[in-house]
Structures are given as C-alpha cells and as structure tokens.
N, C-alpha and C. Protein backbone atom coordinates (compact mmCIF):
# COMPACT_ATOMS: atom_id res chain seq x y z
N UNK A 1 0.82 -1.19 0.00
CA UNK A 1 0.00 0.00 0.00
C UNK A 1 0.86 1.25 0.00
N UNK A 2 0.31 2.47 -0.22
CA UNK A 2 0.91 3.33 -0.41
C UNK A 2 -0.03 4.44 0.10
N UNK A 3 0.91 5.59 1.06
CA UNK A 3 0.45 6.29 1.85
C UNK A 3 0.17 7.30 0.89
N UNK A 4 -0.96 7.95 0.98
CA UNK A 4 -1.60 9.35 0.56
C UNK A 4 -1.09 10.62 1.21
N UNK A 5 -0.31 11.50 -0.02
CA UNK A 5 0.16 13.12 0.56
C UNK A 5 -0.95 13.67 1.04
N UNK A 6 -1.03 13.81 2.49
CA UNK A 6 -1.97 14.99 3.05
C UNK A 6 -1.41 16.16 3.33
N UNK A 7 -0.53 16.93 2.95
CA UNK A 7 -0.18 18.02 2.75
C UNK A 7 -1.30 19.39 2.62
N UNK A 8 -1.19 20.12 3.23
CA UNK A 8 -2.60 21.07 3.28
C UNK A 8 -3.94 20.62 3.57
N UNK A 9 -4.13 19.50 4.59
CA UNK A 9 -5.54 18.64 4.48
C UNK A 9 -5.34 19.07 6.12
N UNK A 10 -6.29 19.62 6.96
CA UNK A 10 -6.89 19.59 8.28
C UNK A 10 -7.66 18.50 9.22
N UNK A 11 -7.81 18.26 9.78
CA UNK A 11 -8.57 16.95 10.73
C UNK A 11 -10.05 18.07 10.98
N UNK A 12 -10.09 19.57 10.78
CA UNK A 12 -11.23 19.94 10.43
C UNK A 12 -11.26 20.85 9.53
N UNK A 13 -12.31 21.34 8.87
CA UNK A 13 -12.28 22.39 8.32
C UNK A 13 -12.85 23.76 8.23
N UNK A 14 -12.95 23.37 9.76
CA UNK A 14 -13.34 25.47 10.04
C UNK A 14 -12.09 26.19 10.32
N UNK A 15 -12.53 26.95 10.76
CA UNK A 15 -11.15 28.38 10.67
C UNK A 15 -11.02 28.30 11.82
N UNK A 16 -9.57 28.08 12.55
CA UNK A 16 -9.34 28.33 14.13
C UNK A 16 -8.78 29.72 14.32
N UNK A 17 -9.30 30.17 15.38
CA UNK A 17 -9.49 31.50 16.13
C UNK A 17 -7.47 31.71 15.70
N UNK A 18 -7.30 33.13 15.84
CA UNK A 18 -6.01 33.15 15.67
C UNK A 18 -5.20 33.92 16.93
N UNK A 19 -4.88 33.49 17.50
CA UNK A 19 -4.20 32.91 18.75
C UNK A 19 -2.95 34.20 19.05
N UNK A 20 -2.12 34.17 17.99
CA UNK A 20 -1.21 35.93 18.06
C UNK A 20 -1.48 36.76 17.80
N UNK A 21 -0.94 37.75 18.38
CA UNK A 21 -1.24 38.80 18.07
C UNK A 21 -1.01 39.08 16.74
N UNK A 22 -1.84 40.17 15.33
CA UNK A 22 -1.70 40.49 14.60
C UNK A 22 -2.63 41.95 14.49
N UNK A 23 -1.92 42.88 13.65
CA UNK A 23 -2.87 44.41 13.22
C UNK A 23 -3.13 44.61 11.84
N UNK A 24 -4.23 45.21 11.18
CA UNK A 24 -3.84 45.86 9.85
C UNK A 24 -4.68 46.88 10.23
N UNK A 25 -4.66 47.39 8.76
CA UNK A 25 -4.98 48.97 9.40
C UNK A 25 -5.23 49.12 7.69
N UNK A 26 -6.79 49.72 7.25
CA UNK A 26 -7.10 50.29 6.11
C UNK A 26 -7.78 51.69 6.01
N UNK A 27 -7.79 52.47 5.40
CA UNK A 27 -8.93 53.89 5.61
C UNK A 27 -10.08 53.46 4.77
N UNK A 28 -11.09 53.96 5.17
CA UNK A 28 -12.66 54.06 4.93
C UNK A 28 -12.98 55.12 5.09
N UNK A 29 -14.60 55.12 4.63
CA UNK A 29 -14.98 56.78 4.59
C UNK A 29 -15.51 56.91 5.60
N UNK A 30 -15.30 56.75 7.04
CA UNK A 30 -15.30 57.25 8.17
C UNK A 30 -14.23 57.28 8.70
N UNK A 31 -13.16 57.05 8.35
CA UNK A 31 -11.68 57.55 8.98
C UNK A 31 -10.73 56.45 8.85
N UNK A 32 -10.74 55.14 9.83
CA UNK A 32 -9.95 54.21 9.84
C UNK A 32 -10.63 52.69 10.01
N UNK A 33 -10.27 51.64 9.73
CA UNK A 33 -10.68 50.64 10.17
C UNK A 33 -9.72 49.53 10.39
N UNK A 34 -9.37 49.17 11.39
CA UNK A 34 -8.32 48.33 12.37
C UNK A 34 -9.10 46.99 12.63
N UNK A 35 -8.01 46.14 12.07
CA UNK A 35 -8.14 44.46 12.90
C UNK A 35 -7.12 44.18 13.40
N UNK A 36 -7.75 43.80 14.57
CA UNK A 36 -6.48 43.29 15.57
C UNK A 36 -7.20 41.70 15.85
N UNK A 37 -5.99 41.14 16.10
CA UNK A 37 -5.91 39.70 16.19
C UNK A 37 -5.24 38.68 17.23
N UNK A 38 -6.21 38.48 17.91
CA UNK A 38 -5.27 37.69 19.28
C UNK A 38 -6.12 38.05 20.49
N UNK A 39 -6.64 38.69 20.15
CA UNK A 39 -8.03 39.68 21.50
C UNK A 39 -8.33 38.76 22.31
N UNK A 40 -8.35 38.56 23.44
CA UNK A 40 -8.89 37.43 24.61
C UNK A 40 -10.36 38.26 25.41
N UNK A 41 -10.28 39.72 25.31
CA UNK A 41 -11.61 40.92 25.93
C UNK A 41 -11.80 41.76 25.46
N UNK A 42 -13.09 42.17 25.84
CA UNK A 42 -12.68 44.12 25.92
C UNK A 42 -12.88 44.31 27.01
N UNK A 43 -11.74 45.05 27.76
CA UNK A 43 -12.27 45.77 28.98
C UNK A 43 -13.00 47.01 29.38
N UNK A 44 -13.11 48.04 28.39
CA UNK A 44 -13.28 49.11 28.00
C UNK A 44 -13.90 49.73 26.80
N UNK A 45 -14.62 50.37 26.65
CA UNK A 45 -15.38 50.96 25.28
C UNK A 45 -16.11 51.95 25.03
N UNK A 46 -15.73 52.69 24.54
CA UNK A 46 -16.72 54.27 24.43
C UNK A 46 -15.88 54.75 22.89
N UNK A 47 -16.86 56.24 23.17
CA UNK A 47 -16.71 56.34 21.59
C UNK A 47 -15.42 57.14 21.24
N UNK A 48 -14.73 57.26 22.50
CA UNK A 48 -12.96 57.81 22.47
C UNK A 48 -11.72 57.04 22.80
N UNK A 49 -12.40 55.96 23.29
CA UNK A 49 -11.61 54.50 23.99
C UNK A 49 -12.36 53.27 23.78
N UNK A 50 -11.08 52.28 23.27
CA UNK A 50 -11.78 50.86 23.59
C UNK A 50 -10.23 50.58 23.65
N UNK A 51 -10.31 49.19 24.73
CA UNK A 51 -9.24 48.96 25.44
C UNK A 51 -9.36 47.46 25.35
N UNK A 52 -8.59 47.01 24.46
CA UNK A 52 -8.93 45.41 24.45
C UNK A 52 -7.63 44.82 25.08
N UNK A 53 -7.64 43.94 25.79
CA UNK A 53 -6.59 42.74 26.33
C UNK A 53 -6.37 41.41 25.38
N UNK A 54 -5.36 41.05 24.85
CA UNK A 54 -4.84 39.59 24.82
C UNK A 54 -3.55 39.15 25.95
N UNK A 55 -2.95 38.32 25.59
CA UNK A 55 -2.67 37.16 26.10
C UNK A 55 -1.09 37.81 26.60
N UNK A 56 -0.69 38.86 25.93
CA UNK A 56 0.80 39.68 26.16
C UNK A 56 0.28 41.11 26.72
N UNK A 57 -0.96 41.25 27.03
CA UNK A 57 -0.92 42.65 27.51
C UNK A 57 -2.58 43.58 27.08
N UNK A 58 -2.21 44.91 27.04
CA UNK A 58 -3.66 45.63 26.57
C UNK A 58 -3.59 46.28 25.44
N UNK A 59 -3.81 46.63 24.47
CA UNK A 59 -4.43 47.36 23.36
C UNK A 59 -5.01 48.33 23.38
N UNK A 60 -4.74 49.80 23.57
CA UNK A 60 -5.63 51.00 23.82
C UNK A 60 -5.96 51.71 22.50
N UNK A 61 -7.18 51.79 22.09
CA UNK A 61 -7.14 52.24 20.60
C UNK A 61 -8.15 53.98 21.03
N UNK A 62 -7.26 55.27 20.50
CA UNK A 62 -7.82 56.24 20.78
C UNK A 62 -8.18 57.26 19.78
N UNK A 63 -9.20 57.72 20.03
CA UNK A 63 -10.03 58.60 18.47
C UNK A 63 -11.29 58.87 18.73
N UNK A 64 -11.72 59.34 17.88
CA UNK A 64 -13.33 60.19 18.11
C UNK A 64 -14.04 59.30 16.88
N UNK A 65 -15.70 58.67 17.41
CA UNK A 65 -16.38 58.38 16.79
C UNK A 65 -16.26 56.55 16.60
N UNK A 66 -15.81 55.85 17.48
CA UNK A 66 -15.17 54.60 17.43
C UNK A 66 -15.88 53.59 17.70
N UNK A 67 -16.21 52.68 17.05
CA UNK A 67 -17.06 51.39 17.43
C UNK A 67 -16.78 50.18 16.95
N UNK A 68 -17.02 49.29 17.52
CA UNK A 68 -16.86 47.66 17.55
C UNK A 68 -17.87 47.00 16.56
N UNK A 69 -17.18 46.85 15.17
CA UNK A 69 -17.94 46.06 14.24
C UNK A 69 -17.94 44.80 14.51
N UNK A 70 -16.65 44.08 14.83
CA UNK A 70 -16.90 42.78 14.76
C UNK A 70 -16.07 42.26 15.86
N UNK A 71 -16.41 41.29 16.39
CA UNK A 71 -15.90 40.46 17.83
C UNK A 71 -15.57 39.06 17.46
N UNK A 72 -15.42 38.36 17.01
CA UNK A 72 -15.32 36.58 16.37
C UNK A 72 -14.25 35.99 16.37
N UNK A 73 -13.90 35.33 16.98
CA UNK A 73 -12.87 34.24 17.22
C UNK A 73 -11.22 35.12 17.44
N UNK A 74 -11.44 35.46 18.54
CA UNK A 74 -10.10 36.88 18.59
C UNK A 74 -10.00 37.29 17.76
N UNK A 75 -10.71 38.31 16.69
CA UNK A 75 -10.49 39.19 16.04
C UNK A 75 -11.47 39.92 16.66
N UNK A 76 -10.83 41.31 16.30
CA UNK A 76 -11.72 42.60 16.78
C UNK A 76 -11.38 43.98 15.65
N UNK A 77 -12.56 44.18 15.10
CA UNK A 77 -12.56 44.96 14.12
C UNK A 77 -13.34 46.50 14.81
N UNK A 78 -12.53 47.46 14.54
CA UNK A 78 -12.60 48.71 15.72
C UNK A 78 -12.22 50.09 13.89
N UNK A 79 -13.39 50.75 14.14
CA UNK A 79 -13.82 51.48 12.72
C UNK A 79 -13.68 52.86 13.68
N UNK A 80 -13.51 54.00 12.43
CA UNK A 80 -13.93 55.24 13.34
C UNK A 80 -12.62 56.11 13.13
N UNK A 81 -12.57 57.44 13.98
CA UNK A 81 -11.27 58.07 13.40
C UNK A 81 -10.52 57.53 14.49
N UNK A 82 -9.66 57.15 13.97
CA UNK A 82 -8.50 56.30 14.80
C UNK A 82 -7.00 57.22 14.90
N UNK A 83 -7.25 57.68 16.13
CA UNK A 83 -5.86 58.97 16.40
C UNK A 83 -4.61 58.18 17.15
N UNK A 84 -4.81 56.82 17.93
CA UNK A 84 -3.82 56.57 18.54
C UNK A 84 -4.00 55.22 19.01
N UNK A 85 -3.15 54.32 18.72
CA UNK A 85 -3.30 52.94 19.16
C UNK A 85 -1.26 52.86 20.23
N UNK A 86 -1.84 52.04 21.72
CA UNK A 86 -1.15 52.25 22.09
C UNK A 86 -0.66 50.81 22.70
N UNK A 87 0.21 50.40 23.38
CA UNK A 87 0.02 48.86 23.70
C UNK A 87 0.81 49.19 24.86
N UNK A 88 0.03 48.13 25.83
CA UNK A 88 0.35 48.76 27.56
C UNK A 88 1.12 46.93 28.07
N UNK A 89 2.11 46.54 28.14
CA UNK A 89 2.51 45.55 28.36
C UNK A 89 2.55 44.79 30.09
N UNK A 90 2.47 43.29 30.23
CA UNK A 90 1.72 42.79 31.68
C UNK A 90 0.12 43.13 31.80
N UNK A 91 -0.20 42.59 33.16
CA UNK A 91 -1.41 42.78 33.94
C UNK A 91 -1.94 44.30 34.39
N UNK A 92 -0.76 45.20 34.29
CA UNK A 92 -1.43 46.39 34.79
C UNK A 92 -1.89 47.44 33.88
C-alpha cells in the first residue's frame, strides 16, 4: 500500500481562532478601520476609547467616533477616526 500526501488537508475544516497577536490597518470613509488579532476581551469601550486585552498585555485604541464592528474568534474589528493605538505591556 501506499500512503496518501496529506499536505494542506486539516482533521477539520473550520477556521481556528487566531491565537497571536496580529494588526492591519485600512482607511474608509469614516476615517480608519483596524483588525487586531489575538483579542482574549474588551475591557473598556466608548466612543474615544476601547481597550482590548490579549494574552501579552492591553491594546488601547484612541479617536473620536469609534465602534466595535466585529468580535469573532479573537479578532476585533474597531472602525472610526483612529488617532492613537497604544500597547500597555503585563497585567497592569
């Protein structure tokens, strides 16, 4: 017999949550729109702050007009005018 290349073949085939941290960053016609990747919360949220935590620390994203499109499998998609993204490292 002869073994079959499973090369690129999964034991499932949904999409697993993505686990590191990752950013991009595109403009839209409301200012900015940011994915960040690795999100474990939000601790924080208003329309000048949202303050998300993963697994190395916090994520402070700052700007006027800012909201949480999407939340799904540690990604967090954060729209709006985006003046300052800051990253606060540890528990505190």
């Amino acid at each position: 017999m002869t073994e079959k290349n499973k090369v690129g073949h999964n034991k499932s085939d949904k999409p697993r949550p993505s686990s590191s941290f990752h950013l991009e960053a595109e403009r839209s016609r409301k200012g900015m729109a940011i994915i960040i990747g690795g999100i474990i919360g939000i601790s924080d949220f208003s329309e000048s702050q949202i303050i998300l935590n993963s697994h190395s620390g916090r994520i402070a994203v700052e700007g006027k007009h800012l909201f949480i499109s999407v939340y799904e499998g540690g990604n967090v998609e954060v729209s709006g005018r985006v003046e300052v993204i800051s990253f606060k490292y540890g528990k505190n």
